[in-house]
Protein backbone atom coordinates (compact mmCIF):
# COMPACT_ATOMS: atom_id res chain seq x y z
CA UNK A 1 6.73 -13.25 -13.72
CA UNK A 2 7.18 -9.57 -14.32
CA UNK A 3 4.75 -7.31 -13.50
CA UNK A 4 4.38 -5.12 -16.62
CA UNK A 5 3.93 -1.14 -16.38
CA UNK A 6 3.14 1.16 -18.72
CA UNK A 7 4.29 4.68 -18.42
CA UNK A 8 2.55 7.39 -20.53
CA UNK A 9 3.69 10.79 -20.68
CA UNK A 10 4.93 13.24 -22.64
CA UNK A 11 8.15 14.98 -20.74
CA UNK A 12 10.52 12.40 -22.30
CA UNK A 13 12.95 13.32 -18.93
CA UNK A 14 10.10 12.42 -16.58
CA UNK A 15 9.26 8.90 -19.02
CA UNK A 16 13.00 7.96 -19.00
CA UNK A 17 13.57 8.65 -14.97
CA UNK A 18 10.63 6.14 -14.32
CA UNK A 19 11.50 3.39 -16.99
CA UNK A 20 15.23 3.58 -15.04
CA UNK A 21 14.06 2.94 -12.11
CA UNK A 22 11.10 0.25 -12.45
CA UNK A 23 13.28 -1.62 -15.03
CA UNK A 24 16.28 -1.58 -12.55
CA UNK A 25 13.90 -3.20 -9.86
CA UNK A 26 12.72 -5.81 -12.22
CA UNK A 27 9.82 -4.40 -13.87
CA UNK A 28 8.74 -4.50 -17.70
CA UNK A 29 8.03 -0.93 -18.99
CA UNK A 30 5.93 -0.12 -21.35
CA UNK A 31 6.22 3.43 -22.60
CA UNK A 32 4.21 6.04 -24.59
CA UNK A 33 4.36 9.56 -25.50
CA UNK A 34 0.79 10.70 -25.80
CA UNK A 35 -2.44 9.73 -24.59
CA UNK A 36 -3.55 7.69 -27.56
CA UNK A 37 -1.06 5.58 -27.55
CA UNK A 38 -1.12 4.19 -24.51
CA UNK A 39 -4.76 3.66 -24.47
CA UNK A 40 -4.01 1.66 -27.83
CA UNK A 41 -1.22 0.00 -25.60
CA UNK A 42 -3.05 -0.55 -22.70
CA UNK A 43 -5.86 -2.37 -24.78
CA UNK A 44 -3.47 -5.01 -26.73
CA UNK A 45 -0.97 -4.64 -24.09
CA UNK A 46 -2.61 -4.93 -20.54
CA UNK A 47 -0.22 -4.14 -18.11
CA UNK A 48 -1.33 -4.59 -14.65
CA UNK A 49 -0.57 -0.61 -13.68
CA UNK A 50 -0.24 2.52 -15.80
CA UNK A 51 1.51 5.52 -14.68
CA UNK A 52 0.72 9.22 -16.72
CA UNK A 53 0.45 12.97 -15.89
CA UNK A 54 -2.82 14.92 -16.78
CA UNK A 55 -1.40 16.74 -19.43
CA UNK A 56 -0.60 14.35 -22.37
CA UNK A 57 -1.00 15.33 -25.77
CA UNK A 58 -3.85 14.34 -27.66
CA UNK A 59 -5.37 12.80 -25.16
CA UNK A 60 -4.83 14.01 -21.48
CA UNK A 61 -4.49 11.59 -18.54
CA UNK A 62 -7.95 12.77 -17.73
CA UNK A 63 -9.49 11.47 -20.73
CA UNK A 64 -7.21 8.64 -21.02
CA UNK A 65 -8.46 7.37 -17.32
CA UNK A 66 -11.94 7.51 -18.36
CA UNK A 67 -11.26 5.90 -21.71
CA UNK A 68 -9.48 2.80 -19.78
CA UNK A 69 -12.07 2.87 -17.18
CA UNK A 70 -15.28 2.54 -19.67
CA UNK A 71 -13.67 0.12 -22.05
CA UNK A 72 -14.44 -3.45 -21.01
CA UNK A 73 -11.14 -5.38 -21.87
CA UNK A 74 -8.96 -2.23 -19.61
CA UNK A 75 -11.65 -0.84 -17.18
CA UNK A 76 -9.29 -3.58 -14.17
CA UNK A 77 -6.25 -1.44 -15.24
CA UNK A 78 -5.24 0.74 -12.04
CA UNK A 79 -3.79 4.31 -12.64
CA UNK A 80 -0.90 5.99 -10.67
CA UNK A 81 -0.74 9.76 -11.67
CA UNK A 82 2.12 11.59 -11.37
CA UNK A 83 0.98 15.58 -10.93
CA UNK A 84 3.25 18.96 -10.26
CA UNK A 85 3.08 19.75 -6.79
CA UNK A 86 0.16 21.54 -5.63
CA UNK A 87 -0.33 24.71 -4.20
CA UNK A 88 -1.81 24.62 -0.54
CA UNK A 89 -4.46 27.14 -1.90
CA UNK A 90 -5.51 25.16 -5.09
CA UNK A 91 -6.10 21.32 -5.20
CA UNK A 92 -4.45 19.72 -7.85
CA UNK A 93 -5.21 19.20 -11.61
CA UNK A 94 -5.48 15.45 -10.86
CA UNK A 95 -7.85 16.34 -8.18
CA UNK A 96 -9.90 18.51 -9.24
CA UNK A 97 -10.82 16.96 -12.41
CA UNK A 98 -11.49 13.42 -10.65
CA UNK A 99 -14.00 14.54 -7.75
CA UNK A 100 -16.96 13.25 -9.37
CA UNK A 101 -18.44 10.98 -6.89
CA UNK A 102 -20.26 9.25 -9.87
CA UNK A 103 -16.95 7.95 -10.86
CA UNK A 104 -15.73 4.31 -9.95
CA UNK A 105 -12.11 5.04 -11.62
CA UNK A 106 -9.22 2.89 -10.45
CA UNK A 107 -6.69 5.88 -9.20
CA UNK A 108 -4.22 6.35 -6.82
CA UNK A 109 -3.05 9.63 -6.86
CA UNK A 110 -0.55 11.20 -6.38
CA UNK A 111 2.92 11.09 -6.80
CA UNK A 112 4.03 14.77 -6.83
CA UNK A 113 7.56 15.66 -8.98
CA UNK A 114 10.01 16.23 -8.55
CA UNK A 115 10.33 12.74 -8.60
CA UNK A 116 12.00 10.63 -6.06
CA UNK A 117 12.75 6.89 -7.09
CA UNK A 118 11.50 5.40 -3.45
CA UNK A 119 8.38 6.95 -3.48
CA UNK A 120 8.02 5.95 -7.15
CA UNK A 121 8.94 1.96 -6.05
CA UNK A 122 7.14 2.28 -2.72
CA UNK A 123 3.83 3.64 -4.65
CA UNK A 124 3.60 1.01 -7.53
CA UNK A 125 4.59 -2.15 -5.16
CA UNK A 126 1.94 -1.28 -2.83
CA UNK A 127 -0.41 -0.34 -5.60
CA UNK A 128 -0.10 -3.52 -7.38
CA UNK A 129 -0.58 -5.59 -4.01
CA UNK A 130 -3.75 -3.71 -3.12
CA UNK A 131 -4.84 -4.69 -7.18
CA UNK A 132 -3.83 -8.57 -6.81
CA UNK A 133 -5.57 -8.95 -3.21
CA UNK A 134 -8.59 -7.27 -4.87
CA UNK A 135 -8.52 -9.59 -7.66
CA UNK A 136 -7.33 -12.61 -5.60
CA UNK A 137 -11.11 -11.33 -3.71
CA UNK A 138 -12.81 -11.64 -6.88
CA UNK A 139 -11.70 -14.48 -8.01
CA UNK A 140 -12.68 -16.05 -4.64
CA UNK A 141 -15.96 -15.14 -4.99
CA UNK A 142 -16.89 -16.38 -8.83
């Protein structure tokens, strides 16, 4: 079966470049343009992995993560956020805006653009095999 991905983000460029590649390599994409929608997505959709930037409209990627993560039918959904690449002086947006130990978000991060396709493909197989083991862990246990 097809593991389904949802991409959200608002550079239409950056949205088409990752539904090319993950739909070449046998993935269904799911895509949205702003934050909203994809949370609205994610909820009747639930795709096993969402990809998004911090800076969607409406609702960022920030807010978006937290809205996923509180919500009880998506708080399993694992994020992959895709962030400009950082200074060496400043940490990322991404970063800085997640370092809350209080938070128990599901995030790898990041994948810095420009985009390159392998790291894209290497980063959501291996992202989605850490989420089944987990789950194939949980499921063991109830």
């Amino acid at each position: 079966m097809k593991k389904k991905v949802l991409i959200a983000e608002d550079i239409r460029s950056l949205r088409v470049v990752c539904k090319h590649i993950l739909r070449g390599n046998g993935y269904n994409v799911l895509e949205a343009r702003t934050g909203e929608d994809a949370f609205w997505l994610s909820l009747y959709e639930r795709p096993e992995l969402v990809i998004t930037s911090g800076t969607l409209r409406r609702i960022n990627g920030i807010l978006l993560t937290r809205a996923l993560a509180t919500h009880r039918a998506t708080s399993n959904i694992p994020l992959l956020f895709v962030v400009g690449t950082p200074s060496q002086e400043e940490p990322s947006f991404v970063d800085h805006q997640l370092q809350d130990p209080q938070d128990s978000l599901n995030i790898y991060t990041p994948l810095y653009t420009p985009l390159d396709s392998r790291d894209l493909l290497v980063s959501v197989e291996r992202f989605l095999e850490l989420t089944g083991q987990w789950e194939g862990e949980q499921q063991k246990r109830a």
